[in-house]
C-alpha atoms as a PDB file:
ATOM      1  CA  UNK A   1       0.000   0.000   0.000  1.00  0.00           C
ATOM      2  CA  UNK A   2       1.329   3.593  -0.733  1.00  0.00           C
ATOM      3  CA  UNK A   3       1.266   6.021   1.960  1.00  0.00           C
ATOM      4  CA  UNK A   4       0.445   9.463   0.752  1.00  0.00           C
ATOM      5  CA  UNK A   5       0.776  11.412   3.411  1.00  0.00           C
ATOM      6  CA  UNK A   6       3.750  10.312   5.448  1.00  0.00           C
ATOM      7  CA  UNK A   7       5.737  13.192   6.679  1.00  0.00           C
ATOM      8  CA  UNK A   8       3.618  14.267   9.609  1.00  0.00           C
ATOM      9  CA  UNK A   9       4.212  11.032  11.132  1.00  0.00           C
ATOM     10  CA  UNK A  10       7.486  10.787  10.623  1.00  0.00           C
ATOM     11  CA  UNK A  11       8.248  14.305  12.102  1.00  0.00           C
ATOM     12  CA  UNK A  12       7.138  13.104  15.449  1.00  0.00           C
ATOM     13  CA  UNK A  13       9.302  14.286  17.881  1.00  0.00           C
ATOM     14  CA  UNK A  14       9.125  10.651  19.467  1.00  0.00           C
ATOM     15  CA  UNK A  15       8.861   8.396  15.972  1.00  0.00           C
ATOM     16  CA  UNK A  16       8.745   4.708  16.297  1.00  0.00           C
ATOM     17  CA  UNK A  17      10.885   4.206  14.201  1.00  0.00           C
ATOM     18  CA  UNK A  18      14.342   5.571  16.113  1.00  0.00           C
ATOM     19  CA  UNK A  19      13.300   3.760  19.144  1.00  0.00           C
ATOM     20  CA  UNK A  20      13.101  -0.004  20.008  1.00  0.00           C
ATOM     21  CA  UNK A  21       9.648   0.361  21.621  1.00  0.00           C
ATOM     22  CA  UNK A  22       6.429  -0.699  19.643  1.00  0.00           C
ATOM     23  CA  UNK A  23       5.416  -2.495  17.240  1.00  0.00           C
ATOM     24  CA  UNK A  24       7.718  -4.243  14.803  1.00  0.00           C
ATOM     25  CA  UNK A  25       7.851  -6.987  12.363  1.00  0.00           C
ATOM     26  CA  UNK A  26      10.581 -10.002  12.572  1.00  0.00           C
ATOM     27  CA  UNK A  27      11.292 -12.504  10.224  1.00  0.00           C
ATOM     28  CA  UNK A  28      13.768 -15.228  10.794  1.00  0.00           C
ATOM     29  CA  UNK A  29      14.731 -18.520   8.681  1.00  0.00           C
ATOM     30  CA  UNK A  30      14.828 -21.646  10.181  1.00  0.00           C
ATOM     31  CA  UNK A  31      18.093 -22.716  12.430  1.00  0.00           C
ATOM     32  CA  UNK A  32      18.381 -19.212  14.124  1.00  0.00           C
ATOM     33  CA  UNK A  33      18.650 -18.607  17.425  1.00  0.00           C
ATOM     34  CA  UNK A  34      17.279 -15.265  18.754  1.00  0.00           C
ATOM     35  CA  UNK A  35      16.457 -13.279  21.800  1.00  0.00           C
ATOM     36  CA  UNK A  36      14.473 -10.089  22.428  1.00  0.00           C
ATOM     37  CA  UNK A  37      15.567  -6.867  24.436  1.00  0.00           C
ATOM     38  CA  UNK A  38      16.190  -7.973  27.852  1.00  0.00           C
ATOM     39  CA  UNK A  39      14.904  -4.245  28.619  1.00  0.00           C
ATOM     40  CA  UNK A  40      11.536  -4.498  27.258  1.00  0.00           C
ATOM     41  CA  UNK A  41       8.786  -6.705  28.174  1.00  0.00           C
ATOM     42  CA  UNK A  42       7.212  -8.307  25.214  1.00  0.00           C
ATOM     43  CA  UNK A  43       4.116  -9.590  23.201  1.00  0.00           C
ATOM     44  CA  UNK A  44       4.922 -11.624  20.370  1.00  0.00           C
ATOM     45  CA  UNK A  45       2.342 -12.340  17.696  1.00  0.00           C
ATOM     46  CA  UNK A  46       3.435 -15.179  15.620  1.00  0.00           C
ATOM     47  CA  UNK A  47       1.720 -15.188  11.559  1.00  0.00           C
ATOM     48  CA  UNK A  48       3.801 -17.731  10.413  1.00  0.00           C
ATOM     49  CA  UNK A  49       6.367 -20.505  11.426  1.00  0.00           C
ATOM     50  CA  UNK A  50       7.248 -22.004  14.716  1.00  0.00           C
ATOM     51  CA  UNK A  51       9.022 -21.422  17.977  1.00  0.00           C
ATOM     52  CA  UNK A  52      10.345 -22.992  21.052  1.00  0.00           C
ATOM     53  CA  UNK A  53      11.012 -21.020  23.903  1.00  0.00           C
ATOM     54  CA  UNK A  54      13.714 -21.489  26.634  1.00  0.00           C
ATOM     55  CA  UNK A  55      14.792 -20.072  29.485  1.00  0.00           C
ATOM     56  CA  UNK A  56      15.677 -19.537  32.972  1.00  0.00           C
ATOM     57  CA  UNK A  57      12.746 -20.049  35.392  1.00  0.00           C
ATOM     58  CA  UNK A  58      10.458 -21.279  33.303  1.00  0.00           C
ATOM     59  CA  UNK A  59       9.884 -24.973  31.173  1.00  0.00           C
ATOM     60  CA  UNK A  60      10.434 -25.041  27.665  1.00  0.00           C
ATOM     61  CA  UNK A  61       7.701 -24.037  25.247  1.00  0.00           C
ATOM     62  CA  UNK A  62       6.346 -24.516  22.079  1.00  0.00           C
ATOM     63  CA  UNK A  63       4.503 -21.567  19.878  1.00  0.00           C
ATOM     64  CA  UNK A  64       3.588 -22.474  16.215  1.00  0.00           C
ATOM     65  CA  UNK A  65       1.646 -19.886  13.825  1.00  0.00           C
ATOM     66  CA  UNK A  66      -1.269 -17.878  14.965  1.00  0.00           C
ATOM     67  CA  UNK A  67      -0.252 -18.136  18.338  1.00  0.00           C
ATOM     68  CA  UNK A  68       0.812 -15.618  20.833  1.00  0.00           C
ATOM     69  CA  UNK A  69       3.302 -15.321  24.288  1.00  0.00           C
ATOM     70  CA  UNK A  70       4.864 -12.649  26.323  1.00  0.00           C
ATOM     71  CA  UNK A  71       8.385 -12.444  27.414  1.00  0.00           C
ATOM     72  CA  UNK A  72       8.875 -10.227  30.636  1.00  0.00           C
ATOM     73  CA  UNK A  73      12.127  -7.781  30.797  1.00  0.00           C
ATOM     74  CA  UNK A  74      15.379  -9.659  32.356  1.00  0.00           C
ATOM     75  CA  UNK A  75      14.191 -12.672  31.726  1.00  0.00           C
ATOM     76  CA  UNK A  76      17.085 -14.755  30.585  1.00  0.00           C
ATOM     77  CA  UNK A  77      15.619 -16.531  27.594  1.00  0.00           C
ATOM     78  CA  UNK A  78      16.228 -18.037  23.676  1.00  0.00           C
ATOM     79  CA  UNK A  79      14.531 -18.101  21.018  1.00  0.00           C
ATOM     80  CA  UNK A  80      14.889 -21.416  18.397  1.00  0.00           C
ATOM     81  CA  UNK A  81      13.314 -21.103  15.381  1.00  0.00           C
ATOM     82  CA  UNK A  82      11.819 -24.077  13.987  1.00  0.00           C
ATOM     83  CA  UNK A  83      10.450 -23.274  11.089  1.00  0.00           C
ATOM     84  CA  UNK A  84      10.788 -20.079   8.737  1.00  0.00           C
ATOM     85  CA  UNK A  85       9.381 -17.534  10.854  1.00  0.00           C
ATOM     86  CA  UNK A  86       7.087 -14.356  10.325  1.00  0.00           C
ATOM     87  CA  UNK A  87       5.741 -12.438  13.199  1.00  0.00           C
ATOM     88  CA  UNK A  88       5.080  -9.048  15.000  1.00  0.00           C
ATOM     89  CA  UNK A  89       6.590  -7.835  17.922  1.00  0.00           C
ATOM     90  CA  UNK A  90       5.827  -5.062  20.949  1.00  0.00           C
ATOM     91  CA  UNK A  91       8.120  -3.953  22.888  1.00  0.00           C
ATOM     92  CA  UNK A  92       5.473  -2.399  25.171  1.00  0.00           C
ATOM     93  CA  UNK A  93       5.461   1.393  25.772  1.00  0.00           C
ATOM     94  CA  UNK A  94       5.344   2.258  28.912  1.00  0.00           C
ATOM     95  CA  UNK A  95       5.651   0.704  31.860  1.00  0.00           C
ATOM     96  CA  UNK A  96       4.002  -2.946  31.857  1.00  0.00           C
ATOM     97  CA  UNK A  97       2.422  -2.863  35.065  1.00  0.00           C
ATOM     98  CA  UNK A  98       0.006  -0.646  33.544  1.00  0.00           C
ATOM     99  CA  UNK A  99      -0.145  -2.163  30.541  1.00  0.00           C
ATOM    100  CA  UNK A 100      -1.230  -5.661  32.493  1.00  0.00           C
ATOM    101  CA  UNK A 101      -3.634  -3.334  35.107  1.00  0.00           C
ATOM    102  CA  UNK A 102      -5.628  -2.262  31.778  1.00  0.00           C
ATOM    103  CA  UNK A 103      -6.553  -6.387  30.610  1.00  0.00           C
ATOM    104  CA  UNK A 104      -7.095  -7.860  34.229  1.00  0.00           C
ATOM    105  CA  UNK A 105      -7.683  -6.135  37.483  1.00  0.00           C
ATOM    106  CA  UNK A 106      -4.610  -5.070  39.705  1.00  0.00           C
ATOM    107  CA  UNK A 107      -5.884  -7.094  42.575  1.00  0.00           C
ATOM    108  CA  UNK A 108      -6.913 -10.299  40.628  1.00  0.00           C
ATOM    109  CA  UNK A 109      -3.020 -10.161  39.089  1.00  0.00           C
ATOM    110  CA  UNK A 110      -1.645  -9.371  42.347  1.00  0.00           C
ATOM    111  CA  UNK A 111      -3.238 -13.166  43.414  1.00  0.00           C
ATOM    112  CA  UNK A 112      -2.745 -14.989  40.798  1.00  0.00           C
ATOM    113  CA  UNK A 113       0.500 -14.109  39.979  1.00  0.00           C
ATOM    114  CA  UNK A 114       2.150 -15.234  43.059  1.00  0.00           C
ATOM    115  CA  UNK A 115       1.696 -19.006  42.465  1.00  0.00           C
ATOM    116  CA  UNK A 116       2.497 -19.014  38.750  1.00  0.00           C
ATOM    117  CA  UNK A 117       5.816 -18.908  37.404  1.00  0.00           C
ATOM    118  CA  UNK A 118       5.113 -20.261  33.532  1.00  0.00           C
ATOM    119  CA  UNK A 119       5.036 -18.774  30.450  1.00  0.00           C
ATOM    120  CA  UNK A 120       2.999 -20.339  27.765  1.00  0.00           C
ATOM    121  CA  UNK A 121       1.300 -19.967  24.131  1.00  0.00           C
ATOM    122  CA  UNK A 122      -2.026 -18.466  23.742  1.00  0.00           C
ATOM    123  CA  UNK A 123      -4.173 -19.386  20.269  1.00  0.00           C
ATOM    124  CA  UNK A 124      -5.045 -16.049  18.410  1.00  0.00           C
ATOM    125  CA  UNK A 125      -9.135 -15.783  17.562  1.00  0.00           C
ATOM    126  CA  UNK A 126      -9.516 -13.683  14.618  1.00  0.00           C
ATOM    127  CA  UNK A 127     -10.021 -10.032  15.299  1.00  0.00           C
ATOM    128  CA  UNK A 128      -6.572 -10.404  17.352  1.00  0.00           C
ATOM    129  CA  UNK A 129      -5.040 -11.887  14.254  1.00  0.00           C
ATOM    130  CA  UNK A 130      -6.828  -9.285  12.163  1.00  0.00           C
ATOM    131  CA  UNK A 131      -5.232  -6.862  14.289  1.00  0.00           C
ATOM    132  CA  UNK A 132      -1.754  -8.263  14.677  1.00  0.00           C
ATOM    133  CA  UNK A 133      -1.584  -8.355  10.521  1.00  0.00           C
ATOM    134  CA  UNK A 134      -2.684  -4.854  10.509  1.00  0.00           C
ATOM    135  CA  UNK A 135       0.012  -3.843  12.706  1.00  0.00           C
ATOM    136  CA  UNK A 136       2.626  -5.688  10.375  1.00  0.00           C
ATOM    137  CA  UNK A 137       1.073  -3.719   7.446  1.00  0.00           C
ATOM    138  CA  UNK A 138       2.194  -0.429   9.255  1.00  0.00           C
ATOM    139  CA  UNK A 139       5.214  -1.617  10.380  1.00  0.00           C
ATOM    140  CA  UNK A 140       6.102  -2.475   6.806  1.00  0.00           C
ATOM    141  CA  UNK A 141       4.352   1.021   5.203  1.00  0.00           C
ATOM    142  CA  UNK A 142       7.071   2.617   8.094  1.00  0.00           C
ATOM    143  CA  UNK A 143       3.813   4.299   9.900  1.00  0.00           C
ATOM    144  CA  UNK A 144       5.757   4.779  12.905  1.00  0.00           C
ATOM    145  CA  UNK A 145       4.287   7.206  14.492  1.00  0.00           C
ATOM    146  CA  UNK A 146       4.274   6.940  18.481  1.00  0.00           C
ATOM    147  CA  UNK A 147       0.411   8.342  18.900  1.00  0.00           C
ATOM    148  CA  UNK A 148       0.003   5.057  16.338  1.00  0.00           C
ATOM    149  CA  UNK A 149       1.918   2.611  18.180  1.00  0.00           C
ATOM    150  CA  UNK A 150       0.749   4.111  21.738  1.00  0.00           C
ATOM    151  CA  UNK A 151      -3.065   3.823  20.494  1.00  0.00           C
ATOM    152  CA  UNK A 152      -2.849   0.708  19.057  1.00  0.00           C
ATOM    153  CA  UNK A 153      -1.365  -0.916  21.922  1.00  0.00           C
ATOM    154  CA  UNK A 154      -4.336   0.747  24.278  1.00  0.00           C
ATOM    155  CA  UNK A 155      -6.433  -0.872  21.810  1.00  0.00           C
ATOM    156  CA  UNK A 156      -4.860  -3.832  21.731  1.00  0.00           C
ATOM    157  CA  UNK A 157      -5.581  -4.385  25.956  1.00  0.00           C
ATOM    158  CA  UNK A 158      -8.779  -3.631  25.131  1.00  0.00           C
ATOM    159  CA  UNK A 159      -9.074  -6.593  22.531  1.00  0.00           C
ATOM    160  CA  UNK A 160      -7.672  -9.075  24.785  1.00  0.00           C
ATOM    161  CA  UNK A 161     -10.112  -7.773  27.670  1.00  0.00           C
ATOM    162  CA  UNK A 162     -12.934  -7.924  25.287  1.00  0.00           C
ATOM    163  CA  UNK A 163     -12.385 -11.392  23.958  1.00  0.00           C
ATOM    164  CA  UNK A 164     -10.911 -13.553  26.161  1.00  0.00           C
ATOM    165  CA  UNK A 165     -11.917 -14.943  29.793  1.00  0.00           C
ATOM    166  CA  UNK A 166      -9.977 -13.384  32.612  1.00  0.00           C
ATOM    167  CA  UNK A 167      -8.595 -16.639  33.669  1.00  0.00           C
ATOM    168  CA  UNK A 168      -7.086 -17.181  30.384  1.00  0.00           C
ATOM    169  CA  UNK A 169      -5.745 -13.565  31.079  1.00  0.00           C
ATOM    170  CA  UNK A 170      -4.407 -13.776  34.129  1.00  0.00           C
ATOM    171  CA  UNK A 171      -2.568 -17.757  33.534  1.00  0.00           C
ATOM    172  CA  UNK A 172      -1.120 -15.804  30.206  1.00  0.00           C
ATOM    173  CA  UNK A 173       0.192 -12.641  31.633  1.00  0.00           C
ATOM    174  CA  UNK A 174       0.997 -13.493  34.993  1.00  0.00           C
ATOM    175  CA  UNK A 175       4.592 -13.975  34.585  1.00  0.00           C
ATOM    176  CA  UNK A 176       4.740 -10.519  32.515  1.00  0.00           C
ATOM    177  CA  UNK A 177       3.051  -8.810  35.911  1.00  0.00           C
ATOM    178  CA  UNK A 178       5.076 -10.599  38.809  1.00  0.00           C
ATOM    179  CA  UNK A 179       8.443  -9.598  37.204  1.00  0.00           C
ATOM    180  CA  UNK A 180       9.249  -6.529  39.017  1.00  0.00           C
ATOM    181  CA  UNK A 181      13.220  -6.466  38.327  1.00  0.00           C
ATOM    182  CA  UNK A 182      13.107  -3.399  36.079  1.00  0.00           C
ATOM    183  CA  UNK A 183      11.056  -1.705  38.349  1.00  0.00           C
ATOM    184  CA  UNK A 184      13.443  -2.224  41.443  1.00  0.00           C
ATOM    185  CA  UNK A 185      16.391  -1.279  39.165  1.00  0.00           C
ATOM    186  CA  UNK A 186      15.152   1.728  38.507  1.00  0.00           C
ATOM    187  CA  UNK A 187      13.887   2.692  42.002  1.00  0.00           C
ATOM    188  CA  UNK A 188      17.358   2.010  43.076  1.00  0.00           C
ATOM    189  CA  UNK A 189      19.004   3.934  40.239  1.00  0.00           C
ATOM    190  CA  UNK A 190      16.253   7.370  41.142  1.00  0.00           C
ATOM    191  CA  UNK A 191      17.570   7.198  44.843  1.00  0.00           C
ATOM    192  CA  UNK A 192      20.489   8.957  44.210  1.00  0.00           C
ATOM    193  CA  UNK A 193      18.179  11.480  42.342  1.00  0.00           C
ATOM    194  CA  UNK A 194      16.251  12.564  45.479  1.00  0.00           C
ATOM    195  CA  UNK A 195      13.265  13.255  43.778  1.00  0.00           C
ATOM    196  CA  UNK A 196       9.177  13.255  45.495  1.00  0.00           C
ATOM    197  CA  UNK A 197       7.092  10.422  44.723  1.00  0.00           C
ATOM    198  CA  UNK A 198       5.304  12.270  41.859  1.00  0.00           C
ATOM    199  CA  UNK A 199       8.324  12.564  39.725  1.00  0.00           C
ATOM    200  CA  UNK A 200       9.599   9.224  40.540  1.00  0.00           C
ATOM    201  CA  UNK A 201       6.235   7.790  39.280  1.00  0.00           C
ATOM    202  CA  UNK A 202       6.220  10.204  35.892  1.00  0.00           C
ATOM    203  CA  UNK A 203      10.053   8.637  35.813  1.00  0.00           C
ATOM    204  CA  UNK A 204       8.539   5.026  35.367  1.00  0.00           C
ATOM    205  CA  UNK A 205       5.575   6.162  33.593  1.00  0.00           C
ATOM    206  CA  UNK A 206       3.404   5.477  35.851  1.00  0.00           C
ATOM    207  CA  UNK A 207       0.602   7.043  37.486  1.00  0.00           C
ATOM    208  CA  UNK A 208       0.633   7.924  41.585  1.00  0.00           C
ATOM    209  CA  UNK A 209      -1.529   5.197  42.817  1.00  0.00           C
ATOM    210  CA  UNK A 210      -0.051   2.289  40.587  1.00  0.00           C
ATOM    211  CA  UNK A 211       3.761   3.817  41.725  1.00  0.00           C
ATOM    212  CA  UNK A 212       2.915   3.543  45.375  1.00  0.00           C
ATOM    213  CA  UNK A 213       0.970   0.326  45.730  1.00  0.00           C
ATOM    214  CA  UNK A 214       3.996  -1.554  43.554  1.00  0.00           C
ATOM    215  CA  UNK A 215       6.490  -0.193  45.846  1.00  0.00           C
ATOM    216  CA  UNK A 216       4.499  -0.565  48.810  1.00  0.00           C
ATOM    217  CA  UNK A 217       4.257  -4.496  47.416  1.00  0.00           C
ATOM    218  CA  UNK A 218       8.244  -4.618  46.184  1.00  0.00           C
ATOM    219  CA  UNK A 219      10.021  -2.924  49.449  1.00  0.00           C
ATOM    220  CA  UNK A 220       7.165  -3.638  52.055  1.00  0.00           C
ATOM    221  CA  UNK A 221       6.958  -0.093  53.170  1.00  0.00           C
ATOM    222  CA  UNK A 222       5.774   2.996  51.658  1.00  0.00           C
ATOM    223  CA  UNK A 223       7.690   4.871  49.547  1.00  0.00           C
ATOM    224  CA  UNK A 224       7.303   8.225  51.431  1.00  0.00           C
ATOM    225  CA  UNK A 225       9.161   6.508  54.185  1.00  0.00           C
ATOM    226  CA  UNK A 226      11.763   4.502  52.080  1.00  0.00           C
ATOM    227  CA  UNK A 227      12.503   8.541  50.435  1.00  0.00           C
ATOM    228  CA  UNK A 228      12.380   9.981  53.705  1.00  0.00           C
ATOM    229  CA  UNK A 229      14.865   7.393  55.122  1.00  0.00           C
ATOM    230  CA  UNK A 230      17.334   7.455  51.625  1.00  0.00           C
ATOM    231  CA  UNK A 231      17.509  11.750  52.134  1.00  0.00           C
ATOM    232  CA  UNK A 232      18.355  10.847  55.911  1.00  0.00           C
ATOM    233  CA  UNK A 233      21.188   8.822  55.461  1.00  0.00           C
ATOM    234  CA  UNK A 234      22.483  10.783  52.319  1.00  0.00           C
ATOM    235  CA  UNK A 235      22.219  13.819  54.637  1.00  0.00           C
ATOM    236  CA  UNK A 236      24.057  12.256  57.540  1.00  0.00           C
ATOM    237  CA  UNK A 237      26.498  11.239  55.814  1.00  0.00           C
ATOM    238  CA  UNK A 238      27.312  14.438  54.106  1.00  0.00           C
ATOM    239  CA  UNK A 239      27.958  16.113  56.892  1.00  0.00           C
ATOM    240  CA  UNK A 240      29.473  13.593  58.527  1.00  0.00           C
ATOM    241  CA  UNK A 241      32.129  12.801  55.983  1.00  0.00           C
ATOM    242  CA  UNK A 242      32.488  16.099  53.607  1.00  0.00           C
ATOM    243  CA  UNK A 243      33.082  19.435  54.461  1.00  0.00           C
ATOM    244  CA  UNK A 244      31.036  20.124  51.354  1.00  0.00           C
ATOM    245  CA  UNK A 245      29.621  23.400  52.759  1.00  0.00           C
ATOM    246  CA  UNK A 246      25.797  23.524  53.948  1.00  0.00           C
ATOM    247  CA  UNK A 247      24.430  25.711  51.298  1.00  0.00           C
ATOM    248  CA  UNK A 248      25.759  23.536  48.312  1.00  0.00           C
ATOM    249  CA  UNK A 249      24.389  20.098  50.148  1.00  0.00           C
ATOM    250  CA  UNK A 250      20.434  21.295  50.593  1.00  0.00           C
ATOM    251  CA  UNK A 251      21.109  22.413  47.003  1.00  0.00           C
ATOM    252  CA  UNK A 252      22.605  18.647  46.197  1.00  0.00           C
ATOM    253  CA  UNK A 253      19.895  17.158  48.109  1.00  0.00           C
ATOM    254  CA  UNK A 254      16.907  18.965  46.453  1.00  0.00           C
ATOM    255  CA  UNK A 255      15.648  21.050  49.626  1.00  0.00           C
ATOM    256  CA  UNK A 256      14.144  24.073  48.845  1.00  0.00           C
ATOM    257  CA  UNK A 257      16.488  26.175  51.222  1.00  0.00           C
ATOM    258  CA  UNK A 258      19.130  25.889  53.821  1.00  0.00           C
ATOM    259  CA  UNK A 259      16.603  26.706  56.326  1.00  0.00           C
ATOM    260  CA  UNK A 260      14.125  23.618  55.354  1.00  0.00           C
ATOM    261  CA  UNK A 261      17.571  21.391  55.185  1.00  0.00           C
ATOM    262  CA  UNK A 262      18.183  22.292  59.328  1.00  0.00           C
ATOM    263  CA  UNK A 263      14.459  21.407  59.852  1.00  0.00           C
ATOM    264  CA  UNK A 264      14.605  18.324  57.826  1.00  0.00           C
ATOM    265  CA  UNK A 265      17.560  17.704  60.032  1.00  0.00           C
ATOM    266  CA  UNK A 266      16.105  18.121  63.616  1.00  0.00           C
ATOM    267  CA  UNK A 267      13.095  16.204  62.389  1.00  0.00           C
ATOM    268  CA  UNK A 268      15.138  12.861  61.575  1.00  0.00           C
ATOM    269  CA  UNK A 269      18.194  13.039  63.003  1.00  0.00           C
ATOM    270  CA  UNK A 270      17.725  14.879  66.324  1.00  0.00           C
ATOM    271  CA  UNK A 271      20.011  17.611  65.816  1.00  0.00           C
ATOM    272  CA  UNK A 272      21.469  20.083  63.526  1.00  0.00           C
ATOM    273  CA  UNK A 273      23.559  19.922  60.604  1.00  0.00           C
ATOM    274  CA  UNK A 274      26.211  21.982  62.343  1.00  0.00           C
ATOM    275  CA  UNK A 275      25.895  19.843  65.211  1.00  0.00           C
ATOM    276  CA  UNK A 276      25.629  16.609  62.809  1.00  0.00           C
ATOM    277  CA  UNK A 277      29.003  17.544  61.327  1.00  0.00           C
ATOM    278  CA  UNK A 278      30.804  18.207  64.666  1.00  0.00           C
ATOM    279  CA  UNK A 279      30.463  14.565  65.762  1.00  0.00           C
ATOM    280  CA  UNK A 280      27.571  15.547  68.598  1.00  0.00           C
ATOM    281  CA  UNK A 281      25.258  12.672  66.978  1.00  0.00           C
ATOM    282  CA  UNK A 282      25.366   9.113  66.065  1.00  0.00           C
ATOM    283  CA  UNK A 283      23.927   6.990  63.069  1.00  0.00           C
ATOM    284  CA  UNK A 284      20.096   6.963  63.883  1.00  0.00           C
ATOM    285  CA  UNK A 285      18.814   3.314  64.785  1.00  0.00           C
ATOM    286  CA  UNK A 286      16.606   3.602  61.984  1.00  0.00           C
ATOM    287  CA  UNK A 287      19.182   4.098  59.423  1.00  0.00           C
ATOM    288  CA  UNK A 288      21.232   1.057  61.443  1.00  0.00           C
ATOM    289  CA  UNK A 289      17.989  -1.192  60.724  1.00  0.00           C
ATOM    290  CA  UNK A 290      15.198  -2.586  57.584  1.00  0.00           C
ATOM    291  CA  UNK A 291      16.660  -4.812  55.198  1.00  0.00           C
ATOM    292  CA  UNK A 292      15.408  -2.932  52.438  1.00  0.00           C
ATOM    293  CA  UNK A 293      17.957  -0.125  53.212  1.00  0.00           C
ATOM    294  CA  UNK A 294      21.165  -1.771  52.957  1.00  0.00           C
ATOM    295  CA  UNK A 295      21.158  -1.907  48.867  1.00  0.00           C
ATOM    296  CA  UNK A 296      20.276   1.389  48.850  1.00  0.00           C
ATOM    297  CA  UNK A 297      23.335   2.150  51.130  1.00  0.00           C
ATOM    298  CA  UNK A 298      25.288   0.283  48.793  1.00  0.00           C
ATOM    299  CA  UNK A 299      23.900   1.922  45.724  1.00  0.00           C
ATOM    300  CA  UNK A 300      24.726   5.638  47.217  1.00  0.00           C
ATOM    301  CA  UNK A 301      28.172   5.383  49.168  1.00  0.00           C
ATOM    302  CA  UNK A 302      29.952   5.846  45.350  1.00  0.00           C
ATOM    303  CA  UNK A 303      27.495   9.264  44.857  1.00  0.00           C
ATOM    304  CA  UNK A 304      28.466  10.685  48.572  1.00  0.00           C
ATOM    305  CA  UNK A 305      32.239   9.382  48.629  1.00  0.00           C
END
């Protein structure tokens, strides 16, 4: 098909097509051995061809043609190809926490999920193969567009929703919802960053409310006390082991003034900064205790020297 009008799609500041998320198409001959982006959690739509899937923490499975799996992010995994392969892939934009939350309820997931640990192949019905050969005809026409890919893959959860039973849903995408690795990683990579819960959440694309109950559910505590905790220890131990002066720390540690850093300071860790940096003070017990803290110690004593 000829595309007519083309450039308005691909001047999108955010176009498909320079980025690894969305839709693509992949076509493979028979003997190779693949894998997809350990980064990205996946939905694989297989037209043509077949598949068998191996990995680490799952068993071996089998996909043939018009058939369907996921692959979640860090996932160690490989991908033999059978028979010549066609299919479409999406890397899914976004964060896929949401992108599960949308097919099946958070709270049904958030059962299921904890006693399942397989991946398997799901038959495609019609209208998802209808739409899975659509997206390989933009793919191929290079309509790349990210408000395409983004509203295709909104209606895509809306398909599955529509059209298949929730318990199918929840066996198929269970192991795509319990794998929280990238979202730990990236918690632990923001601490350093000091930032609220609101921009943490627009970090990981996510809204408030799904940010707070996943890291309530990942670090068993909520996250206003894991940040509050993280900006105690990086303070203490700024003053306690710099002589970076006070003005340039609160600025370093995202307070809005000097003045807030002090009260910040009496708050958690009983005194002030000056007194803090004199020696008056020990460690607080509750930066000495929680299991939860010590990787985070780990992950900041290279930022604070």
């Amino acid at each position: 098909m000829k595309l007519m009008y083309l450039n308005r799609h691909a001047s999108c500041p955010h176009y498909i097509g320079s980025s690894p998320v969305g839709f693509s198409v992949v076509e493979e001959e028979a003997g190779k051995n693949q894998s997809f982006n350990p980064s990205f959690s996946t939905l694989a739509f297989l037209l043509k061809g077949k598949l068998r899937i191996s990995g680490v923490g799952f068993e071996p499975f089998m996909v043939e043609d018009n058939q369907m799996f996921v692959m979640p992010s860090h996932l160690d995994h490989q991908i033999e190809v059978l028979e010549d392969a066609v299919g479409v892939r999406l890397y899914i934009i976004g964060n896929h926490l949401d992108f599960c939350s949308r097919i099946v309820s958070e709270e049904q997931m958030r059962r299921f999920a904890k006693n399942h640990s397989q991946l398997h192949a799901l038959p495609m019905i019609p209208i998802v193969r209808t739409f899975a050969e659509q997206m390989e005809t933009y793919t191929r026409d290079q309509l790349l567009c990210c408000d395409i890919h983004t509203l295709k893959q909104r209606e895509l959860s809306a398909i599955l929703q529509a059209y298949y039973k929730p318990t199918v849903l929840r066996a198929f995408l269970a192991m795509l919802y319990r794998n929280d690795e990238s979202f730990l990683d990236k918690v632990m990579e923001l601490a350093s960053s000091y930032l609220n819960i609101e921009q943490m959440a627009e970090r990981l694309n996510m809204s408030r409310s799904t940010f707070i109950r996943n890291f309530t559910d990942q670090f068993k505590e909520s996250p206003s006390n894991w940040l509050n905790r993280v900006k105690t220890r990086a303070l203490f131990d700024e003053l306690r082991n710099t002589e970076v002066p006070l003005e340039v720390i609160a600025a370093k540690l995202k307070f809005a003034s000097q003045q807030s850093m002090t009260t910040f300071c009496r708050k958690n860790i009983g005194a002030t900064p000056l007194q803090v940096r004199a020696g008056d003070v020990s460690v607080p017990t509750k930066l000495m205790s929680g299991r939860e803290l010590k990787p985070m110690m780990t992950t900041l004593r290279p930022v604070l020297g």
